[in-house]
Protein backbone atom coordinates (compact mmCIF):
# COMPACT_ATOMS: atom_id res chain seq x y z
CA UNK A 1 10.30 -20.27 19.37
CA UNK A 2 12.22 -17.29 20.93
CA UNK A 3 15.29 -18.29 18.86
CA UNK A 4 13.45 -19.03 15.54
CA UNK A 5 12.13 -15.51 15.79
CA UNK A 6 15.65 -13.85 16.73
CA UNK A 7 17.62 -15.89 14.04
CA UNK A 8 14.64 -14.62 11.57
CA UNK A 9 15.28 -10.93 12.74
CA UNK A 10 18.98 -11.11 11.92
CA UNK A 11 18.62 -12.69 8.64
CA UNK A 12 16.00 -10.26 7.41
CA UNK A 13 17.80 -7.64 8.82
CA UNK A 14 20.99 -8.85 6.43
CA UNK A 15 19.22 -9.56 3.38
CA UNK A 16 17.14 -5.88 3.55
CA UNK A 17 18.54 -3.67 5.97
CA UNK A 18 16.73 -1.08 4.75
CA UNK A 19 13.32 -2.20 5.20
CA UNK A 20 14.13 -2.65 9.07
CA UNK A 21 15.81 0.79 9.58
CA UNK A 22 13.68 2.91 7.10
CA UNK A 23 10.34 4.89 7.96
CA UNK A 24 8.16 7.30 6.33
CA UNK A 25 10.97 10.22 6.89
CA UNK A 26 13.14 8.44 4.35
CA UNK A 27 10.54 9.55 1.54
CA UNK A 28 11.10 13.22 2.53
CA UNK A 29 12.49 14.34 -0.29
CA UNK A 30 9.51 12.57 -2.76
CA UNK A 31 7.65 14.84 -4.88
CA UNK A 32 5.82 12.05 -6.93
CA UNK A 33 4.57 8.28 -8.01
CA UNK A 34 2.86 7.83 -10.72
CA UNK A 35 1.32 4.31 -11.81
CA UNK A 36 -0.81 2.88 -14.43
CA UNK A 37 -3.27 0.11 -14.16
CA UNK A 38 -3.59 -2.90 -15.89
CA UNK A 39 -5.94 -5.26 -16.21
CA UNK A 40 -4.66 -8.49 -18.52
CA UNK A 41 -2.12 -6.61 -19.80
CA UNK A 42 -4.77 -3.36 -20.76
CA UNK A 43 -4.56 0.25 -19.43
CA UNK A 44 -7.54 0.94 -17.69
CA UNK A 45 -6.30 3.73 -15.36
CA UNK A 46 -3.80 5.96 -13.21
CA UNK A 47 -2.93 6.28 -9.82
CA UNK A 48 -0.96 9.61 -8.68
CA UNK A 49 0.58 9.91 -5.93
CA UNK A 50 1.99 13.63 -4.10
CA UNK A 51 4.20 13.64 -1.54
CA UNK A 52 4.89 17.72 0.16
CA UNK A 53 7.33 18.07 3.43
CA UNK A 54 7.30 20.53 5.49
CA UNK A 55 9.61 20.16 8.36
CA UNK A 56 8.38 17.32 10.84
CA UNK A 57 5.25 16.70 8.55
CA UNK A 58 4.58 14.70 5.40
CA UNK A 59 1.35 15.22 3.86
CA UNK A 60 0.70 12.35 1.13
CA UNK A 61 -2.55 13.24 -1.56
CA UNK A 62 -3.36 10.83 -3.89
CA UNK A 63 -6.00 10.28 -6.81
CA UNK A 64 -6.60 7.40 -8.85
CA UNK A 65 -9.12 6.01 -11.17
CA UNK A 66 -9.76 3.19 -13.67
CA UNK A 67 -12.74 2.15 -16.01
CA UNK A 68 -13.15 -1.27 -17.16
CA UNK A 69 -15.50 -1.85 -20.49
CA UNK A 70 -16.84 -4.53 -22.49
CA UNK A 71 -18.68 -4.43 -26.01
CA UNK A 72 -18.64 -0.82 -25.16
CA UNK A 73 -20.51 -1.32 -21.65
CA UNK A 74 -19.14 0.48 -18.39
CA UNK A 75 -18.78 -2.53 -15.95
CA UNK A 76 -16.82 -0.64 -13.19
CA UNK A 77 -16.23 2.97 -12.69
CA UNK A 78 -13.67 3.83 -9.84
CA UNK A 79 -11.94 6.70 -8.45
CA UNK A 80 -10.37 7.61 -5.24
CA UNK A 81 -9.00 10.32 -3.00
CA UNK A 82 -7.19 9.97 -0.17
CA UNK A 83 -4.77 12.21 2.61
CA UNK A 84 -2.00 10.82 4.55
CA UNK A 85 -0.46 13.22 7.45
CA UNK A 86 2.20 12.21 9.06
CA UNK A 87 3.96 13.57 11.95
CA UNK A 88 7.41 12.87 13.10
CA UNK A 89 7.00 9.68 11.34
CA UNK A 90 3.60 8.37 12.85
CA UNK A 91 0.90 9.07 11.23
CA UNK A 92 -1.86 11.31 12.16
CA UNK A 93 -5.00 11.30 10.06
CA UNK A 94 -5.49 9.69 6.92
CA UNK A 95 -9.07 10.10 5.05
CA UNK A 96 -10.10 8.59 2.22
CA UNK A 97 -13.61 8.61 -0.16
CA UNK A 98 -13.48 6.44 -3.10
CA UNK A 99 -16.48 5.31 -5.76
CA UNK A 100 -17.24 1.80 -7.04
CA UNK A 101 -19.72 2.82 -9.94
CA UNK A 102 -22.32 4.46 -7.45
CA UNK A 103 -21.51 2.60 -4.32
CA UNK A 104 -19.50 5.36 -2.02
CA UNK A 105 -16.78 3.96 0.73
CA UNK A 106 -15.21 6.17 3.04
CA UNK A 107 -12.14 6.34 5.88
CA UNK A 108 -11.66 8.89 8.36
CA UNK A 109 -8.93 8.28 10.58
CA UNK A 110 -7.24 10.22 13.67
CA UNK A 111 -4.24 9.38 15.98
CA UNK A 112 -5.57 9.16 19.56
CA UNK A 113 -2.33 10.33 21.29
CA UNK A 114 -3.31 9.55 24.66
CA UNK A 115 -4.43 6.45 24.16
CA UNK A 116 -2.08 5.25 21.53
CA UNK A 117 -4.71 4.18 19.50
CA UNK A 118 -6.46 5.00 15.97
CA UNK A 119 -9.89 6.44 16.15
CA UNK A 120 -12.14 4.88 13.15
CA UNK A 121 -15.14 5.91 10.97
CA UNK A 122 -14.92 4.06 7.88
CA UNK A 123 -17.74 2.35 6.11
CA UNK A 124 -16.77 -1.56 6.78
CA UNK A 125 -15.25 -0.36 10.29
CA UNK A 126 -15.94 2.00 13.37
CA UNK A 127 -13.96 1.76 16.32
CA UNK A 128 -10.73 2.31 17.58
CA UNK A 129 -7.40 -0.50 16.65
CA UNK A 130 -3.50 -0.22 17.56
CA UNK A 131 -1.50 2.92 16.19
CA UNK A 132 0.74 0.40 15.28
CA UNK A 133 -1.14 -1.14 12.39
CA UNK A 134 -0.98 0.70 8.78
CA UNK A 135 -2.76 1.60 6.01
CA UNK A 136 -2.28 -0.27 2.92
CA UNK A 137 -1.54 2.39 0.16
CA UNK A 138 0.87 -0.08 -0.42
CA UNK A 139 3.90 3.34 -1.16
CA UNK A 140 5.25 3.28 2.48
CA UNK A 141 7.24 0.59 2.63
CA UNK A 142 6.99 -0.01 6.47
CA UNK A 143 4.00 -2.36 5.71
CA UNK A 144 5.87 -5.47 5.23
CA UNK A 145 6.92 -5.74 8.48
CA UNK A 146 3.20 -4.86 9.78
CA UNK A 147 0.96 -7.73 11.01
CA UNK A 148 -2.44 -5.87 10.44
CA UNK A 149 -2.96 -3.32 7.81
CA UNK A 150 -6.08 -0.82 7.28
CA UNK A 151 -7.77 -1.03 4.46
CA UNK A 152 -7.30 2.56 2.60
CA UNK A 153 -10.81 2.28 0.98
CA UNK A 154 -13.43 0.73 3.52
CA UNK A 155 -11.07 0.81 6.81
CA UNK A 156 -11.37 -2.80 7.06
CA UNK A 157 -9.11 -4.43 9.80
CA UNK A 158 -7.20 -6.95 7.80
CA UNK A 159 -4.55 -9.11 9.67
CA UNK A 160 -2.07 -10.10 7.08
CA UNK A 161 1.05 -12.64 6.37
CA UNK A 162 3.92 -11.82 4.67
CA UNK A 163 6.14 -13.54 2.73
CA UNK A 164 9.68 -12.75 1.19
CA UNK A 165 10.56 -14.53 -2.53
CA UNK A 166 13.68 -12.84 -3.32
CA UNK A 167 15.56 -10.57 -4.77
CA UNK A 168 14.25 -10.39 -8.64
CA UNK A 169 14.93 -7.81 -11.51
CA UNK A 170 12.22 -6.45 -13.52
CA UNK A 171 11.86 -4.53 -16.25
CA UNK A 172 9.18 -1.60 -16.36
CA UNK A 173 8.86 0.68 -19.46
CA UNK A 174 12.12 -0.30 -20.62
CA UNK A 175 13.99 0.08 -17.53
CA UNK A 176 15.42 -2.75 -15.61
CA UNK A 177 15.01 -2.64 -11.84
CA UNK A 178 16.96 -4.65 -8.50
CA UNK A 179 13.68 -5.58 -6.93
CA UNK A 180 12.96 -6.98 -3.38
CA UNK A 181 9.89 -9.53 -4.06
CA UNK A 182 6.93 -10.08 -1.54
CA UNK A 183 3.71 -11.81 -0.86
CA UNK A 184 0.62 -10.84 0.65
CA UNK A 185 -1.58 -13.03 1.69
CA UNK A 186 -4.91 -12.25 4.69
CA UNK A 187 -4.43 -13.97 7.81
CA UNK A 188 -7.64 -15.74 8.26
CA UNK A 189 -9.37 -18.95 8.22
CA UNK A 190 -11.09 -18.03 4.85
CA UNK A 191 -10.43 -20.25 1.07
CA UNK A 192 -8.22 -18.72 -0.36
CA UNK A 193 -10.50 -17.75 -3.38
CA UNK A 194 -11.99 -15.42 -0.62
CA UNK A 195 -9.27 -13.23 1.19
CA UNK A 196 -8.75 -9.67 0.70
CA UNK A 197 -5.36 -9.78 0.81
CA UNK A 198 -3.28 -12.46 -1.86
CA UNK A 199 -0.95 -9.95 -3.52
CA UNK A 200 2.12 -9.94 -5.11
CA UNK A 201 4.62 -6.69 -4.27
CA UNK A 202 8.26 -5.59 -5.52
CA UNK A 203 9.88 -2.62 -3.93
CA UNK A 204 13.27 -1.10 -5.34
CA UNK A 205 16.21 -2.82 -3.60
CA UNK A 206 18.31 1.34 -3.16
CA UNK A 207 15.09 3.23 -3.25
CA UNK A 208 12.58 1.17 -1.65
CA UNK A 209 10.13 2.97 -3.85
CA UNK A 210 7.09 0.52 -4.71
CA UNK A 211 7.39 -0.67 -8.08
CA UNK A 212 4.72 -2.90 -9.11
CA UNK A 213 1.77 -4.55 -7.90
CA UNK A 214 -0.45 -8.10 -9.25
CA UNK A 215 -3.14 -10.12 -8.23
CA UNK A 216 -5.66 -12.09 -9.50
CA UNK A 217 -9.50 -11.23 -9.55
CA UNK A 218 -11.45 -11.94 -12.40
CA UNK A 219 -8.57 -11.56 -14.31
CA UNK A 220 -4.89 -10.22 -13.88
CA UNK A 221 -4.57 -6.94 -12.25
CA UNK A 222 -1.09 -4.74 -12.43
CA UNK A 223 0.00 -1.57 -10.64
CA UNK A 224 2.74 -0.52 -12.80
CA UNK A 225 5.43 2.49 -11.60
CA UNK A 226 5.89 4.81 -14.58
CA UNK A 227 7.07 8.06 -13.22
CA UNK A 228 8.37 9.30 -10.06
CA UNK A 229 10.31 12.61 -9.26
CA UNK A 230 12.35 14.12 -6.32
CA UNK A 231 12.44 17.33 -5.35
């Protein structure tokens, strides 16, 4: 088993160097992502994220929305806020409030520093679990080499598996991209009709800047990158 896992290292390590070596600090000079939302193949939203550095710390805001409608109807109304802080590459605190037509979820997170832990108040968990695991905002790269990520709306603890499928090109808003493909899927007994996690993930090969998003759930769902700027 030791030697599966070591000759695994060293291939991944070949094939995307960069995912192994990078860490938040390599988005330092970020200003901004900007996505829209699709739902089969319809704009329904936005998702903005701002990145501001300031020395040793990265603050990351981000607000997002998206309405889906039929015959005129509001079925689902959401928006979100969150907060990232990261220091010297770990992070901090992240909080988050976000509204599912009237239904309110919430994440407060702190670093424990002394225990090496993450201190919890979220409205699906309250507790404390490993400073290692990350939240899935899905922008920081980091979180395909992460067994367990946090969810970013309800602070769920979701063990995950993940799965490399290539190198791929893809074109977004009529520019062509060298994309690093990968699969998401919850690590858990459940069907898979039920997991949280079962999503698909392409990251830019130079940049590693997240490029798109899909999954399925009562119908096809798309996080598309339109804009981004540097500072």
């Amino acid at each position: 088993m030791r030697k599966i896992i070591v000759f695994l290292t060293i291939f991944t390590s070949i094939l995307f160097p960069n995912f192994l070596s990078s860490h938040v600090n390599h988005y330092g000079n970020l200003k901004s992502l900007e996505y829209e939302i699709y739902l089969n193949n319809e704009l329904i939203g936005i998702h903005v994220f701002n990145f501001k550095t300031d020395k040793d710390k990265l603050t990351v805001t981000s607000k997002g929305y998206f309405k889906v409608k039929k015959l005129g109807i509001d079925l689902m109304n959401y928006r979100t806020t969150t907060q990232e802080i990261y220091l010297n590459g770990q992070l901090n605190s992240f909080i988050s409030e976000t509204f599912q037509n009237d239904k309110r979820k919430y994440v407060n997170l702190k670093l424990n520093k002394n225990k090496k832990l993450f201190d919890i108040d979220g409205s699906s968990f309250k507790g404390q679990t490993d400073s290692n695991n990350i939240i899935g905002s899905w922008w920081n790269h980091e979180i395909i080499n992460k067994n367990v990520q946090i969810s970013a709306v309800s602070a769920r603890i979701l063990p995950q598996k993940v799965k490399f499928l290539g190198k791929k090109k893809i074109t977004l808003f009529d520019k062509t991209h060298d994309a690093l493909k990968f699969h998401f899927l919850s690590n858990d007994n459940e069907p898979l009709k039920k997991k949280k996690i079962n999503f698909n993930l392409w990251y830019e090969e130079e940049s590693l800047l997240w490029l798109k998003m899909s999954y399925e759930k009562l119908g096809k769902w798309e996080y598309r990158l339109k804009n981004h700027a540097f500072f």
